[in-house]
Protein backbone atom coordinates (compact mmCIF):
# COMPACT_ATOMS: atom_id res chain seq x y z
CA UNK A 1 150.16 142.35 113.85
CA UNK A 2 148.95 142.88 110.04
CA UNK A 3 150.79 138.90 109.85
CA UNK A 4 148.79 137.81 112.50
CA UNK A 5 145.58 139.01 111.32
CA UNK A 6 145.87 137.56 108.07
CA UNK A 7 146.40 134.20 109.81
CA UNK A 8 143.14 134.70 111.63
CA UNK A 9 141.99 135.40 108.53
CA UNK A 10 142.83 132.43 107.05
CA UNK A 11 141.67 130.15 110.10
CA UNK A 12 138.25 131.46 109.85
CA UNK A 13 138.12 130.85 106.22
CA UNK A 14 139.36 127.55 106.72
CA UNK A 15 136.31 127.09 109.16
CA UNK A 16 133.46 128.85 107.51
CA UNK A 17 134.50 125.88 104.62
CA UNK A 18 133.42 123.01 107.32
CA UNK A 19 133.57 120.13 105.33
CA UNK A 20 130.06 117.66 105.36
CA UNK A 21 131.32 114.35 106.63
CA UNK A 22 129.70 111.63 103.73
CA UNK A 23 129.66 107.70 105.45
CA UNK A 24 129.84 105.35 102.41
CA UNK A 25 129.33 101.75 103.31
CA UNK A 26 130.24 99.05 100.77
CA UNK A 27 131.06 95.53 99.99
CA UNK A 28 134.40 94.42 100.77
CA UNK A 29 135.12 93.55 97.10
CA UNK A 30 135.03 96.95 96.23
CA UNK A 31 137.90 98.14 98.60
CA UNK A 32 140.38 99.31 96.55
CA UNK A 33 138.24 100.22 93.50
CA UNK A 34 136.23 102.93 95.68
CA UNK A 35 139.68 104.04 97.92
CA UNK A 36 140.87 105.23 94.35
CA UNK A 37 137.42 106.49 93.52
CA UNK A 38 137.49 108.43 96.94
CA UNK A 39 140.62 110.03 96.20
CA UNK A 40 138.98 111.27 92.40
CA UNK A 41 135.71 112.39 93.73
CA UNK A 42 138.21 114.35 96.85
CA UNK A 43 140.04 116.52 94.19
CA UNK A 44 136.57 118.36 92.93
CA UNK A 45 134.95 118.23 96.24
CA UNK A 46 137.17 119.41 98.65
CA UNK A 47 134.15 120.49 101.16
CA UNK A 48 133.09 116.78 101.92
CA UNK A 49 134.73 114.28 103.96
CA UNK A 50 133.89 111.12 102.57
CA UNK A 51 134.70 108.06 104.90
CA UNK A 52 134.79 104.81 103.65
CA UNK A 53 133.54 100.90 105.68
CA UNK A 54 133.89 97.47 104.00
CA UNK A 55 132.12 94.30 105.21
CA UNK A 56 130.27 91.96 103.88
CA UNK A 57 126.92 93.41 101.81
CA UNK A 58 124.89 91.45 104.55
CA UNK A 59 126.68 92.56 108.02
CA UNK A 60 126.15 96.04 105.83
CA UNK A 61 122.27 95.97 105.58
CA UNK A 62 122.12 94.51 108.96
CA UNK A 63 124.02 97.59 110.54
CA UNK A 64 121.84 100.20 108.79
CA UNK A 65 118.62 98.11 110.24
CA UNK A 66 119.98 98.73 113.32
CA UNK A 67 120.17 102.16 113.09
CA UNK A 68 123.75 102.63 111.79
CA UNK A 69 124.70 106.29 110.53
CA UNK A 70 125.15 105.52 106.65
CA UNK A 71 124.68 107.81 104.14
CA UNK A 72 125.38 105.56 100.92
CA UNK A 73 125.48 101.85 100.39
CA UNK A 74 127.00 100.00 97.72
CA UNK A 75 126.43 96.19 97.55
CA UNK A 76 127.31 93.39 95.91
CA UNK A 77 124.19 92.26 95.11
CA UNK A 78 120.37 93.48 94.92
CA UNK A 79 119.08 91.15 97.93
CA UNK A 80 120.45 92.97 100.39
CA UNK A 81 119.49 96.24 98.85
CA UNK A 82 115.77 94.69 97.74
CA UNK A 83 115.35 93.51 101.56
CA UNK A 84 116.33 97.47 103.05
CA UNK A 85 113.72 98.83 100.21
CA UNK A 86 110.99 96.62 101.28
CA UNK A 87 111.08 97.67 104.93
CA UNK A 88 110.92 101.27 104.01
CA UNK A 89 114.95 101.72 104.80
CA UNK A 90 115.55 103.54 101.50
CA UNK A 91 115.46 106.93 100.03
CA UNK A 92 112.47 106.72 97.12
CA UNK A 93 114.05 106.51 94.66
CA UNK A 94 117.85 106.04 95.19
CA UNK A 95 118.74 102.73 93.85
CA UNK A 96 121.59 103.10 90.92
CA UNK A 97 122.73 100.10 89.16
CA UNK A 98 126.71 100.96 89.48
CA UNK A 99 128.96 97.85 87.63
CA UNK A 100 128.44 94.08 87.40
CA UNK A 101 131.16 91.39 88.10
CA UNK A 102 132.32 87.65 87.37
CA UNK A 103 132.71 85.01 90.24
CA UNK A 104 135.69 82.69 89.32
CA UNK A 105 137.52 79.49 91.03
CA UNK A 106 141.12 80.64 92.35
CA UNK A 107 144.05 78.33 93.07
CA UNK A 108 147.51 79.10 93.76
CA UNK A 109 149.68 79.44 90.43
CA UNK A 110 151.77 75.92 91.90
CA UNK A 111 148.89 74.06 92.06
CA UNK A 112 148.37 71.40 89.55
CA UNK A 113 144.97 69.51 91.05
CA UNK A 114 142.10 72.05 90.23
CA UNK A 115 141.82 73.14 86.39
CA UNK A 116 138.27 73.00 86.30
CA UNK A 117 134.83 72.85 88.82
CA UNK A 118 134.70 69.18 88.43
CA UNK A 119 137.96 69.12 90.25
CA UNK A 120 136.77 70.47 93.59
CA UNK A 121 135.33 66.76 94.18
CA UNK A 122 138.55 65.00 94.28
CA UNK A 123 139.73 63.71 97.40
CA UNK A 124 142.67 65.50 98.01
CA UNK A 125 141.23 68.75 97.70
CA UNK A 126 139.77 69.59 101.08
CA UNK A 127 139.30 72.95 102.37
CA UNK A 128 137.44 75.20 99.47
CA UNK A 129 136.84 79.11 100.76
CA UNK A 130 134.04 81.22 100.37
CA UNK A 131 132.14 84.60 101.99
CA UNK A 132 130.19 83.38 104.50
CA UNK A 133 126.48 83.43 102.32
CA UNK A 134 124.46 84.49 105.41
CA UNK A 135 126.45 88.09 105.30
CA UNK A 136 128.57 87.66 102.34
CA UNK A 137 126.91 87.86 98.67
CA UNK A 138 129.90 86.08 96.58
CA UNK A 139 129.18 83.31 99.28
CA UNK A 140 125.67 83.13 97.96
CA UNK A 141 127.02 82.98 94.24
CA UNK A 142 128.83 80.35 95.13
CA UNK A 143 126.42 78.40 96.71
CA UNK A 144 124.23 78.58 93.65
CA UNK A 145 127.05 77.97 91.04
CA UNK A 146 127.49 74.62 93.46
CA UNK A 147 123.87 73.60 92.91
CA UNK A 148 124.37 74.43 89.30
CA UNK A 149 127.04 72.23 88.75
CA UNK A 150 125.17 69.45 90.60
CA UNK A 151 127.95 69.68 92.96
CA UNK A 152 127.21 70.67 96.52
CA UNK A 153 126.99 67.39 98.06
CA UNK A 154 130.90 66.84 96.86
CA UNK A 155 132.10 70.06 97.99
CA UNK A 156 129.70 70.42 101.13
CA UNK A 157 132.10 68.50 103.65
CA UNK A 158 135.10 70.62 102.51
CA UNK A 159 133.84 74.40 102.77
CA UNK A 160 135.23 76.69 105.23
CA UNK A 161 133.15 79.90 105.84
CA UNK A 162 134.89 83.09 106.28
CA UNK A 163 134.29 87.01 106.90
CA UNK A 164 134.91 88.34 103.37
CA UNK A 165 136.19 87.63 99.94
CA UNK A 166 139.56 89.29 101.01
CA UNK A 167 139.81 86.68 103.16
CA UNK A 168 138.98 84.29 100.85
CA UNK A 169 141.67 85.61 98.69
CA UNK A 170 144.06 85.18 101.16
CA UNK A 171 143.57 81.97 101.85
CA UNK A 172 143.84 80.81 98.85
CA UNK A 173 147.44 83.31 98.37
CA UNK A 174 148.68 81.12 101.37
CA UNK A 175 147.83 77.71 100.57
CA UNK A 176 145.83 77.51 103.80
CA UNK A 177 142.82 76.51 101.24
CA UNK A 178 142.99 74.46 97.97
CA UNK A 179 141.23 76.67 96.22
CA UNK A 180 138.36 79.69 97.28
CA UNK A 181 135.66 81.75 94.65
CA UNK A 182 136.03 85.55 94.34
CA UNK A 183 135.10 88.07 91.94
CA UNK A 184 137.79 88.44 89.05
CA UNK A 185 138.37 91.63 89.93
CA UNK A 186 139.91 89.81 93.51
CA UNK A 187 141.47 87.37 91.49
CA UNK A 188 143.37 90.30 89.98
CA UNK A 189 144.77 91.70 93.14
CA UNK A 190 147.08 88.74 93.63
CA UNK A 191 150.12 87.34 91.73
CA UNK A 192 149.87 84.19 93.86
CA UNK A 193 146.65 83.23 92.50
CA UNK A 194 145.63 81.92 89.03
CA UNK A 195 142.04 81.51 87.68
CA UNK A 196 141.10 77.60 87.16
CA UNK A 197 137.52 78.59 85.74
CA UNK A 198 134.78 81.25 85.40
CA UNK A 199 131.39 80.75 86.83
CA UNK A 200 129.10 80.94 83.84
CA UNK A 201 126.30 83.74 83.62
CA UNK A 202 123.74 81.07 84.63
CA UNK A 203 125.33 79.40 87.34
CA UNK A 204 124.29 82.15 90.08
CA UNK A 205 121.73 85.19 89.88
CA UNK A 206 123.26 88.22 88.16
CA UNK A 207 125.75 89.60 89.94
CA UNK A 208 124.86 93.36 89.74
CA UNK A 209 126.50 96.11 92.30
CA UNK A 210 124.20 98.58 93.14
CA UNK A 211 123.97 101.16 95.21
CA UNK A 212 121.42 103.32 97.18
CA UNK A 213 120.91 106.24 99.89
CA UNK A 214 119.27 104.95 103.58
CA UNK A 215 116.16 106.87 105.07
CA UNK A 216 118.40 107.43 107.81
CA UNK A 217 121.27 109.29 106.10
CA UNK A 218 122.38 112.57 107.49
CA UNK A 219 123.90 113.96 104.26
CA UNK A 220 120.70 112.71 101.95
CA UNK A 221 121.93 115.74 99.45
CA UNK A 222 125.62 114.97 99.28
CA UNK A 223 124.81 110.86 99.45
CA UNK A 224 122.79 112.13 95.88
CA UNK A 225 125.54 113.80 94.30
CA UNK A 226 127.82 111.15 95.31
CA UNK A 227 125.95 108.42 94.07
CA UNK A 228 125.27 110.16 90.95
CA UNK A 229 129.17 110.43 90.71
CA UNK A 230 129.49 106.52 90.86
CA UNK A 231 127.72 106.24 87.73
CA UNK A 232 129.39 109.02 85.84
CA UNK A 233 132.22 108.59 82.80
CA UNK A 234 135.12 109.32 85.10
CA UNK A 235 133.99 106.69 87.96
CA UNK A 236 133.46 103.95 85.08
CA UNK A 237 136.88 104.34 83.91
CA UNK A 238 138.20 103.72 87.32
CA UNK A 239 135.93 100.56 87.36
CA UNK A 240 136.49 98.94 84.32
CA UNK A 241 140.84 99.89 84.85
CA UNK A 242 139.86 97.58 88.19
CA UNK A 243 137.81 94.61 86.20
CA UNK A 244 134.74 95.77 86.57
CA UNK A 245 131.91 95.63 83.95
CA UNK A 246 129.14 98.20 83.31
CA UNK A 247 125.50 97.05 84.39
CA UNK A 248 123.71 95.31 81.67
């Protein structure tokens, strides 16, 4: 009986601990940097539940328009964030600047064609991948970088859209596109992929991963000390083990 009650005991301690469930929405890039991050910011906060949803920074801003239960955002970019702020979607006050990144023209390690941007206009290149720029922010950085190279009428006719830079990445890994652009830190995640150039710092806007807390957040005080955690000494190291770069 004495057994038994300390097992009650234990239950009910077990429940009076309820864990706050924490919805963290972020950019696809950023999948395996925050997973690892997650398990980090786990081991000294055992009472919250932290769930984590990658899509494009776009589809993300849409969803919390629409009403979406998110308690933190992390984008690729400032637009999306910028656009939520202006319509009064945002905590006061919540933006952090988190880590910046480098967009960079992959190719598979066999192929000889592509060793620079120029390249992308030959003729037997034909399918070149990037995030969809209507939902996908590396798809906007590419688009610019294009313009910026004076080369978007070459490379227009040979584009294929798609959901997300991993997606890009893996169309590249598999040959089913000539080449793709992702962030380094993509580049990275494959051995079947080489880097055939780097998208200069004035090619594209600034490519600058923030992050910020929606009106509509449920957990507005963990979603604080959460995204005060992103920005801390032991989430940097993570970042910058990843690729990432610290905001400028």
């Amino acid at each position: 009986m004495k057994a038994l009650h300390l097992l009650l005991a234990a239950v009910l301690s077990v429940s009076a601990r309820a864990e706050t469930p924490l919805n963290v929405a972020a950019a696809t890039s950023l999948r395996d940097v925050l997973t690892e991050i997650k398990t980090l910011y786990a081991h000294d906060h055992p009472d919250i539940a932290l769930t984590m949803n990658f899509a494009g920074s776009g589809a993300i801003q849409r969803q919390i328009e629409n009403g979406a239960p998110v308690d933190v955002f992390v984008s690729a970019s400032m637009r999306e964030v910028f656009a939520l702020e202006k319509k009064n979607l945002l905590v006061r006050g919540s933006i952090r600047n988190v880590v910046s990144n480098t967009l960079v023209l992959i190719v598979t390690k066999e192929n000889t064609t592509i060793h620079d941007w120029a390249d992308l206009a030959k003729p037997e290149v034909r399918h070149i991948a990037i995030g969809e720029p209507r939902t996908v922010s590396a798809g906007i950085y590419a688009t610019e970088t294009f313009a910026t190279l004076k080369l978007t009428d070459a490379v227009a006719p040979k584009l294929v859209s798609l959901l997300d830079v991993g997606q890009v990445l893996t169309n590249v890994s598999t040959g089913d596109a000539d080449a793709g652009l992702v962030y380094v830190t993509d580049a990275r995640r494959s051995a079947k992929v080489r880097i055939a150039a780097t998208a200069g710092p004035k090619a594209h806007q600034m490519i600058l991963y923030p992050c910020a807390i929606p009106g509509s957040a449920r957990q507005k005080d963990a979603a604080r000390d959460f995204t005060a955690f992103l920005v801390s000494p032991p989430a940097r190291a993570v970042f910058e083990k990843h690729g990432f770069l610290p905001p400028p």
